[in-house]
C-alpha atoms as a PDB file:
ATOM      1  CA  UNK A   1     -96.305  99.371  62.895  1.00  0.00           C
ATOM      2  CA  UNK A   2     -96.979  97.243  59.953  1.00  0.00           C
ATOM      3  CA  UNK A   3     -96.610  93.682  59.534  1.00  0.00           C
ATOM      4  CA  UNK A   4     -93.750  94.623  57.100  1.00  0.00           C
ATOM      5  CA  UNK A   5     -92.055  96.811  59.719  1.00  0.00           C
ATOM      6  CA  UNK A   6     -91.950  94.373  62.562  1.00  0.00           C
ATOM      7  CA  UNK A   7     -90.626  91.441  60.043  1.00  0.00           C
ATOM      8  CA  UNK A   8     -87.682  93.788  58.881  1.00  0.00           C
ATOM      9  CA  UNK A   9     -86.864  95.038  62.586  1.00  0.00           C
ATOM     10  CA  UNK A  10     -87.253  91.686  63.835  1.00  0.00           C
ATOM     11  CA  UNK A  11     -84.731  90.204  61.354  1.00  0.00           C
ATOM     12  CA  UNK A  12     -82.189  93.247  61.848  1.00  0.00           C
ATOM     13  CA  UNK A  13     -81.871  92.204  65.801  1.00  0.00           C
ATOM     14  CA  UNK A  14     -82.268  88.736  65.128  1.00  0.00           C
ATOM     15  CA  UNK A  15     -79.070  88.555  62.638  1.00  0.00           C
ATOM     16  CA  UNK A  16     -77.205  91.537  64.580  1.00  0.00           C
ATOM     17  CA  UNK A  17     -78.039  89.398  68.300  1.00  0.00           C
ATOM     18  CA  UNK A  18     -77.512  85.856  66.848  1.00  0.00           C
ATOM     19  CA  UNK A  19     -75.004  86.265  64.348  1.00  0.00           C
ATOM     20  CA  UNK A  20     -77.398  84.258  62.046  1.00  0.00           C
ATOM     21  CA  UNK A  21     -76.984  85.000  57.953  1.00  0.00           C
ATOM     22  CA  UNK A  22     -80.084  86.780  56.764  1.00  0.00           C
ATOM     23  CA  UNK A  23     -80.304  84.422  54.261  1.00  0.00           C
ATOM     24  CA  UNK A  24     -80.950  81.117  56.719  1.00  0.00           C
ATOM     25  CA  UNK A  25     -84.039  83.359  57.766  1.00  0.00           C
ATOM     26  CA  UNK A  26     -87.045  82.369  55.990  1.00  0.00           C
ATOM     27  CA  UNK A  27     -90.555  82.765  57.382  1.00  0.00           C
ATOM     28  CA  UNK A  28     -90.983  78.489  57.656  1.00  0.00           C
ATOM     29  CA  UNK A  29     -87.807  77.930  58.796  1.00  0.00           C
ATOM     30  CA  UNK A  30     -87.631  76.061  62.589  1.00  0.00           C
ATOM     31  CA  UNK A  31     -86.868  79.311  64.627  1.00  0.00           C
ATOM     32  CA  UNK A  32     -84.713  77.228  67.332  1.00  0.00           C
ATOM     33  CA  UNK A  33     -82.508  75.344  65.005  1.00  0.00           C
ATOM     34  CA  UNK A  34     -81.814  77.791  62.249  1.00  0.00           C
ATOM     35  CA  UNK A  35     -80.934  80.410  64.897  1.00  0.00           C
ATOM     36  CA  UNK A  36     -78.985  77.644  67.542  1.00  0.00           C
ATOM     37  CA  UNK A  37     -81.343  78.824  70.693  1.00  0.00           C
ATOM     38  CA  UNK A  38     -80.432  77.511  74.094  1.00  0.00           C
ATOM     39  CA  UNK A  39     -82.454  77.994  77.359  1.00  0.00           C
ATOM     40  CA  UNK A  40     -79.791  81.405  77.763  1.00  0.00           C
ATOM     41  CA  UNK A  41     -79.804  82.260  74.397  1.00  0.00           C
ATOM     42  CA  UNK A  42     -84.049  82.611  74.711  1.00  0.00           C
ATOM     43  CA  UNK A  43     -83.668  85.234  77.887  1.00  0.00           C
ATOM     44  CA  UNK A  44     -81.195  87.103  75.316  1.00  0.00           C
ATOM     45  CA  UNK A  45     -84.473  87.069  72.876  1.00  0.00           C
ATOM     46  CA  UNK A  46     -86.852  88.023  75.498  1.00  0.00           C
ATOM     47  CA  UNK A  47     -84.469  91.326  76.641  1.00  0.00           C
ATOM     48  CA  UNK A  48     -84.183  91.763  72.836  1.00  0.00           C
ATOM     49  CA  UNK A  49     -87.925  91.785  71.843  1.00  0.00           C
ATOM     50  CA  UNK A  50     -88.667  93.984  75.033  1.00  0.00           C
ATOM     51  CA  UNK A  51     -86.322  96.771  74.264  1.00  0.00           C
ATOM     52  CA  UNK A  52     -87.383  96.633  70.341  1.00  0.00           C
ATOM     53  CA  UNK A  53     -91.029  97.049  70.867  1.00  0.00           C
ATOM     54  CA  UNK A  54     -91.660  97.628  74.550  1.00  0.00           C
ATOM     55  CA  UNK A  55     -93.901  94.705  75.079  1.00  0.00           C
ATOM     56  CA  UNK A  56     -93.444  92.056  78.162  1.00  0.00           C
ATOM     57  CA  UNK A  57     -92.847  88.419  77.429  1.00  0.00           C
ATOM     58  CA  UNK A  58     -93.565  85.726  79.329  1.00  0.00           C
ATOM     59  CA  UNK A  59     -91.972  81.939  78.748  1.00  0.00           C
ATOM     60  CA  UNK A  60     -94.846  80.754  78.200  1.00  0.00           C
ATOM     61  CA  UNK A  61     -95.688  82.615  74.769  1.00  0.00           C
ATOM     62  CA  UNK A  62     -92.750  80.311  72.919  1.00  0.00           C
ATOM     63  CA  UNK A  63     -94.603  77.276  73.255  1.00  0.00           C
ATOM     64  CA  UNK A  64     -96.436  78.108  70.348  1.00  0.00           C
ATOM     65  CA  UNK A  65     -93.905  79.522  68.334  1.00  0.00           C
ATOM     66  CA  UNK A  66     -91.588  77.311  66.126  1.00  0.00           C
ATOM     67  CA  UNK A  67     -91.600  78.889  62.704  1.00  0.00           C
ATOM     68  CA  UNK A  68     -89.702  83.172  62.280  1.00  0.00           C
ATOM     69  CA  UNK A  69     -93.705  83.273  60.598  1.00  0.00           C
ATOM     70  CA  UNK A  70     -94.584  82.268  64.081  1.00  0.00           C
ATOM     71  CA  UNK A  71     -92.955  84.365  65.477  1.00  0.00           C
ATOM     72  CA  UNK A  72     -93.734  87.511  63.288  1.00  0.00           C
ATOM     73  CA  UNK A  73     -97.205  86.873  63.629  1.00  0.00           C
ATOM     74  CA  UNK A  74     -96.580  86.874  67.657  1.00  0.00           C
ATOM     75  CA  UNK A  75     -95.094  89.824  67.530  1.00  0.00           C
ATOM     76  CA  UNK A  76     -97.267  91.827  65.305  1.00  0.00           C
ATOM     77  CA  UNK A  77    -100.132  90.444  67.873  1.00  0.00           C
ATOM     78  CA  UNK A  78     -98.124  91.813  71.168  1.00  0.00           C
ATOM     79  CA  UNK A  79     -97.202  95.449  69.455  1.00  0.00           C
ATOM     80  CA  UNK A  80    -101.090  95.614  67.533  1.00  0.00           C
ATOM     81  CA  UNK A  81    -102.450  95.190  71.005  1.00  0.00           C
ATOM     82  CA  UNK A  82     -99.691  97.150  72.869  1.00  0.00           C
ATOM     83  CA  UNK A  83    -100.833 100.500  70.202  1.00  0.00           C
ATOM     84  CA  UNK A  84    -104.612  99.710  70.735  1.00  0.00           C
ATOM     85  CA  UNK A  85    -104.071 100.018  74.441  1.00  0.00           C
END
């Protein structure tokens, strides 16, 4: 998938899941406020992200994310490696 791919998928779930306007969605936007995450609402992304691309996620790989450019770049990393393997 290309980086372009994964950034449009990730935003279809993203405003479909969260009920978020695409438009609040910008890649250095803060990924926790714009899209209201609790500690639930993050297992609801982690079951989300696993059945879009098939990769596991641990708790752990959020600490680092806090931007959707975060983010896209994590994913991108997880589904590059996961079509490599």
């Amino acid at each position: 998938m290309t980086k372009e791919e994964i950034i449009s998928k990730v935003n279809e779930f993203l405003v479909e899941e969260f009920e978020v306007d695409i438009t609040k969605i910008e890649p250095s936007a803060n990924l926790r406020e714009t899209l209201d995450l609790d500690s639930l609402d993050y297992i609801d992304l982690v079951v989300v992200i696993e059945s879009n691309f098939g990769f596991k996620v641990v708790g752990e790989d959020f600490i680092n994310i806090h931007t959707f450019n975060d983010f896209y770049e994590y994913c991108f990393a997880k589904v590059s490696q996961k079509e490599l393997a």
